[in-house]
N, C-alpha and C. Protein backbone atom coordinates (compact mmCIF):
# COMPACT_ATOMS: atom_id res chain seq x y z
N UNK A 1 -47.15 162.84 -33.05
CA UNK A 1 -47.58 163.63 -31.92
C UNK A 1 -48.83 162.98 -31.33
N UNK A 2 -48.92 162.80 -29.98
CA UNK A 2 -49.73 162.36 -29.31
C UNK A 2 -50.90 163.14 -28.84
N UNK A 3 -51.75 163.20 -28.18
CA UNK A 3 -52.68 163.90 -27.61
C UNK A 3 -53.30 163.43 -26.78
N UNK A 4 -53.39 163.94 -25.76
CA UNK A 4 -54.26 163.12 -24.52
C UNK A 4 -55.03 164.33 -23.74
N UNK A 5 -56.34 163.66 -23.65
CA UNK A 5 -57.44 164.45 -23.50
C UNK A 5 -57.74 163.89 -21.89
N UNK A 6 -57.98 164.99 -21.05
CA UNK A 6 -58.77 164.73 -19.87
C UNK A 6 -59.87 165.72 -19.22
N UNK A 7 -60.76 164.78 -18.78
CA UNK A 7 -62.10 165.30 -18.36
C UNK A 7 -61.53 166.66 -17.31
N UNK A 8 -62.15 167.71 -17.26
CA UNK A 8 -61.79 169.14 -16.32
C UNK A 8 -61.47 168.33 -14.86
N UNK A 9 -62.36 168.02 -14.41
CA UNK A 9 -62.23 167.46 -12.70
C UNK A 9 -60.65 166.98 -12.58
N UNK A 10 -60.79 166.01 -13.68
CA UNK A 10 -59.28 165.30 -13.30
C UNK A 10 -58.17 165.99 -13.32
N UNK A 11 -58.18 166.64 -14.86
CA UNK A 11 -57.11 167.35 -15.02
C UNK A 11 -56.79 168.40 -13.69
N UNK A 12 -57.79 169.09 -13.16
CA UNK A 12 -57.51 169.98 -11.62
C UNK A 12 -56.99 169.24 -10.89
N UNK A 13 -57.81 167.74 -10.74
CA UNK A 13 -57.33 167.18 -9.65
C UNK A 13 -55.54 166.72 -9.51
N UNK A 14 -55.20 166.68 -11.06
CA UNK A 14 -53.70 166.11 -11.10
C UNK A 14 -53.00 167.73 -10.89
N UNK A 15 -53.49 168.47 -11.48
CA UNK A 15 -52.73 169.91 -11.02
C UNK A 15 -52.58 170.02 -9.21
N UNK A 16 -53.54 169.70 -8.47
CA UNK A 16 -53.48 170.03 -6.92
C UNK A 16 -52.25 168.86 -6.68
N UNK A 17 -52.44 167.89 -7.24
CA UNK A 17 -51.28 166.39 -6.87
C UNK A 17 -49.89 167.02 -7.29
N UNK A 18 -49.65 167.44 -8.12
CA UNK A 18 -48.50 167.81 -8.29
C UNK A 18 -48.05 169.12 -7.58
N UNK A 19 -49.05 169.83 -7.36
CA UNK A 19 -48.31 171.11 -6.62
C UNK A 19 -47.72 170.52 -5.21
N UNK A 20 -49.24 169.80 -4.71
CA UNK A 20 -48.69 169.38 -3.03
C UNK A 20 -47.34 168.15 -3.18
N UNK A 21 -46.91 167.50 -4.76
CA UNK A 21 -45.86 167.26 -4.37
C UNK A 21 -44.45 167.83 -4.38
N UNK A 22 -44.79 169.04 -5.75
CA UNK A 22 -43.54 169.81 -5.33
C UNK A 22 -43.32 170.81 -4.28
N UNK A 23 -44.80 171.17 -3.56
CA UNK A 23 -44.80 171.84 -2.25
C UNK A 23 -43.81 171.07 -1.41
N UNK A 24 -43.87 169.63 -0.92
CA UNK A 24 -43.50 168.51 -0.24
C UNK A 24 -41.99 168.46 -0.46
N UNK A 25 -41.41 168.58 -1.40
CA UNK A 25 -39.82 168.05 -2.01
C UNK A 25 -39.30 169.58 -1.99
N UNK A 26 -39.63 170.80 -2.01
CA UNK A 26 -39.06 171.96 -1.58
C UNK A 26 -38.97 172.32 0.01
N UNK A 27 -39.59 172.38 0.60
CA UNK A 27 -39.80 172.16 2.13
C UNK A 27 -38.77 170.78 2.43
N UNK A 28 -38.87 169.63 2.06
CA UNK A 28 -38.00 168.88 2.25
C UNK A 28 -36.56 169.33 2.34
N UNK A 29 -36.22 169.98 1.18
CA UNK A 29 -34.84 170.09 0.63
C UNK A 29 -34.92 171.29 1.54
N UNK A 30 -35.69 172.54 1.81
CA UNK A 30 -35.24 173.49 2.93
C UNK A 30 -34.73 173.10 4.50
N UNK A 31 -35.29 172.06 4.81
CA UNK A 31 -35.52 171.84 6.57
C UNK A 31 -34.15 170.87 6.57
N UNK A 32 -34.02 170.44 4.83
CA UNK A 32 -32.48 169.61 5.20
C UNK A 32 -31.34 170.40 4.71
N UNK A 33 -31.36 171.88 4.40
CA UNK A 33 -30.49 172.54 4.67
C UNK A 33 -30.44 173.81 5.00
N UNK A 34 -30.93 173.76 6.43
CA UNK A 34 -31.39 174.73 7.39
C UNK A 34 -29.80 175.51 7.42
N UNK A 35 -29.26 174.92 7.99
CA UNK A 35 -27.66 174.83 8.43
C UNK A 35 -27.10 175.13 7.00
N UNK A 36 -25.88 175.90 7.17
CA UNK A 36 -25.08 176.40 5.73
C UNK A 36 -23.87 177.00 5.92
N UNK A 37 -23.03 176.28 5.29
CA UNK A 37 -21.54 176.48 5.56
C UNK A 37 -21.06 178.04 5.39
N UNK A 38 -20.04 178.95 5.47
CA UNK A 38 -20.23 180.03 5.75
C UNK A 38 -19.63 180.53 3.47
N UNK A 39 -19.41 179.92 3.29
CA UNK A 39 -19.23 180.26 1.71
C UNK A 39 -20.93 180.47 1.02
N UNK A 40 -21.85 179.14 1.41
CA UNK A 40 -22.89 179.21 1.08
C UNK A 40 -23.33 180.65 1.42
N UNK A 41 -23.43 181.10 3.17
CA UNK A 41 -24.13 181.69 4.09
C UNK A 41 -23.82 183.14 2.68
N UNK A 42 -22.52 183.52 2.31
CA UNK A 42 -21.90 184.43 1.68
C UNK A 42 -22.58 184.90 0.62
N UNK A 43 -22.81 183.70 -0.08
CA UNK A 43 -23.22 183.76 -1.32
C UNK A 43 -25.24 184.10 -1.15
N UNK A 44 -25.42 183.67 -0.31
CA UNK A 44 -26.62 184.41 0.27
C UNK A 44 -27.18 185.65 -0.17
N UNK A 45 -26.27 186.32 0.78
CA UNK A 45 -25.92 187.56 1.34
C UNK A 45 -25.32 188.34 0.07
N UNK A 46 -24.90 187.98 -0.70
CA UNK A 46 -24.59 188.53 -1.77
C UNK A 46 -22.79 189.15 -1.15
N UNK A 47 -22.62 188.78 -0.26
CA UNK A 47 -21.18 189.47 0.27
C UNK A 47 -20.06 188.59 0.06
N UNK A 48 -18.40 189.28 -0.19
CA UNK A 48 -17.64 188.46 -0.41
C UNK A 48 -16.29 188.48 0.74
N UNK A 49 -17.00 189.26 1.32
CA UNK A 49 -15.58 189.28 2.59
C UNK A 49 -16.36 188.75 4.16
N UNK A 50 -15.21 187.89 4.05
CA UNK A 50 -15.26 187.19 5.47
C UNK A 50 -15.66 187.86 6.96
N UNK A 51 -14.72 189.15 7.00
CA UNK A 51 -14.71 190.00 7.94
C UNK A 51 -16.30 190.45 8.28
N UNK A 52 -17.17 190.98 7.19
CA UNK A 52 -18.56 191.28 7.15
C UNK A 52 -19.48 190.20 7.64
N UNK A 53 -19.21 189.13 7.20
CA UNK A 53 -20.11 187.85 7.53
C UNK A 53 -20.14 187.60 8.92
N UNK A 54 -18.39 187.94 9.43
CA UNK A 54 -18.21 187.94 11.35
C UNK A 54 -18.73 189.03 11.53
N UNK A 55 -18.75 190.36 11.09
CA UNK A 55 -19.76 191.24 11.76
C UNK A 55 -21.19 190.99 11.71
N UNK A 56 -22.00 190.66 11.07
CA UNK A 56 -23.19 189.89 11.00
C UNK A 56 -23.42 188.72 12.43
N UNK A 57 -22.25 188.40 12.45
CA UNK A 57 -22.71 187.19 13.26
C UNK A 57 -22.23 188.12 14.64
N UNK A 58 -20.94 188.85 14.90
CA UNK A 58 -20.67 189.37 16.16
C UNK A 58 -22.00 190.59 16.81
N UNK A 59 -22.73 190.95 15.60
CA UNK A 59 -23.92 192.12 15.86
C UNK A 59 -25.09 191.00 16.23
N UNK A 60 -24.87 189.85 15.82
CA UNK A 60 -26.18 189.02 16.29
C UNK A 60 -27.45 189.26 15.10
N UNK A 61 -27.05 189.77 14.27
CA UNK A 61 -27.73 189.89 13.10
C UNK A 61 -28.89 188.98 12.52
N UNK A 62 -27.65 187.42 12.38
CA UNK A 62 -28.21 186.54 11.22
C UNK A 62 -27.58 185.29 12.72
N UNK A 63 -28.52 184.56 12.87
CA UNK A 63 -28.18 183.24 13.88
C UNK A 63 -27.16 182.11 12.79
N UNK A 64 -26.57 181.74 14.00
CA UNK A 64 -25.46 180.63 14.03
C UNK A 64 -24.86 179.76 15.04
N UNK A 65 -24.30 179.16 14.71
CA UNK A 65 -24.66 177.89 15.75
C UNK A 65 -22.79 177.36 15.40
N UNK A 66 -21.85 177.27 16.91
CA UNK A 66 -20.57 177.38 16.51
C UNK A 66 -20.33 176.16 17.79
N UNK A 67 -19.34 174.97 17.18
CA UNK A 67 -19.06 173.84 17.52
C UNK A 67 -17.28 173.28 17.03
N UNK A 68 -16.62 174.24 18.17
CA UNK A 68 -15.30 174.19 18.02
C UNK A 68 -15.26 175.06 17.04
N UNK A 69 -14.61 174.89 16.09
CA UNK A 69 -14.35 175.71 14.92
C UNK A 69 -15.09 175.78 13.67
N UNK A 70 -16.13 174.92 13.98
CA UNK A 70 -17.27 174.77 12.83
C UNK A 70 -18.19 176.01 13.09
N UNK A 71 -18.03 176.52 12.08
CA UNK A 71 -19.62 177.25 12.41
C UNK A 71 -20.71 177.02 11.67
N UNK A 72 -21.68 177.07 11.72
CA UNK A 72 -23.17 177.06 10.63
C UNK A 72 -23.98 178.26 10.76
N UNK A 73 -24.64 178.72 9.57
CA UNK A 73 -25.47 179.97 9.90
C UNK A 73 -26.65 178.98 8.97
N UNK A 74 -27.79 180.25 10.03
CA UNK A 74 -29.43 179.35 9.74
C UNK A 74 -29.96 180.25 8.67
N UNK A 75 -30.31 179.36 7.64
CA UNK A 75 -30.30 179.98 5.90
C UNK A 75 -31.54 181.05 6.36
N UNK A 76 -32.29 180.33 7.12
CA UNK A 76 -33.93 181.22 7.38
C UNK A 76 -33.74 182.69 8.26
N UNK A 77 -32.68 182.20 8.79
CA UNK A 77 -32.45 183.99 9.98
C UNK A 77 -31.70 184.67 9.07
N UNK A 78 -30.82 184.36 7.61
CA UNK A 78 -29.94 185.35 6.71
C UNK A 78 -31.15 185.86 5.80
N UNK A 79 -32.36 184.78 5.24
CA UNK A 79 -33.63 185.15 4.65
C UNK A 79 -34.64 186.37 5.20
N UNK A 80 -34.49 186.00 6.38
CA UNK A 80 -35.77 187.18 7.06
C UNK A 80 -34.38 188.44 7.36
N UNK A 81 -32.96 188.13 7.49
CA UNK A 81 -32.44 189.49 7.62
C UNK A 81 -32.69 190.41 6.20
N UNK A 82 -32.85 189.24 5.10
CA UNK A 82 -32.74 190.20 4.10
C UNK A 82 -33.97 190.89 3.92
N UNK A 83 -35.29 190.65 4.37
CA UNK A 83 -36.54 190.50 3.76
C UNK A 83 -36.54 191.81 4.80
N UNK A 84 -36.25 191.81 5.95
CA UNK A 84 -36.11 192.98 6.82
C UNK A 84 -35.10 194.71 6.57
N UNK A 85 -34.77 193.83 5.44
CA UNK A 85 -33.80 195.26 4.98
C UNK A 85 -34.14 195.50 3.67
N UNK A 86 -35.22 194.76 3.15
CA UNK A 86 -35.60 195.18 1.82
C UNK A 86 -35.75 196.40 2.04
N UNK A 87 -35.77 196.72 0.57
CA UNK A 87 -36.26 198.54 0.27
C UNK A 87 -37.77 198.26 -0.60
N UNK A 88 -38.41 198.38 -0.45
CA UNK A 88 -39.72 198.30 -1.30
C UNK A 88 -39.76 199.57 -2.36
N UNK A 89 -40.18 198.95 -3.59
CA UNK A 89 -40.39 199.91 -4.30
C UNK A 89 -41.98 201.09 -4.13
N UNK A 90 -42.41 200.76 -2.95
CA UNK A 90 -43.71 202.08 -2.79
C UNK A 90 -42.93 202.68 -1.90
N UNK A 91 -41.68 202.75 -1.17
CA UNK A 91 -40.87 204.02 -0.49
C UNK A 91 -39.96 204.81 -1.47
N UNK A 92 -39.98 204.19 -2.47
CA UNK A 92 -39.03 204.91 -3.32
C UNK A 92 -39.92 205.91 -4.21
């Protein structure tokens, strides 16, 4: 077993380096999958019928973006729908 000792300053300083790089590589991986196929969008949402997911999108609910027969829904407008329908536990 090894042991490696570092002075306080540093050791903080490697804690801030690593947060701002996994800050960096999560944000990355979000903005490159903004867009989400409608199984993903589902699994979201916690829902398993198709029909619901088109009412979502026909109520204008949750944004999407439709190119011939492709559609994409934007992971961040199904996030803030949910965050908007939370129930908080100080109303209960």
């Amino acid at each position: 077993m090894e042991i490696i000792v570092f002075e306080k300053e540093s050791f903080y300083k490697l804690i801030d380096e690593l947060t701002v790089r996994i800050i960096e590589q999560v944000e990355r991986k979000y903005n490159q999958e903004e867009w989400i196929g409608e199984s993903e969008a589902r699994k979201l949402l916690g829902i398993k019928s198709k029909a619901k997911l088109q009412q979502l999108r026909d109520s204008i609910k949750i944004e999407f973006s439709k190119f011939g027969k492709i559609i994409r829904y934007s992971r961040s407008s199904i996030l803030r729908f949910l965050e908007e329908h939370r129930i908080s536990l100080d109303k209960i």
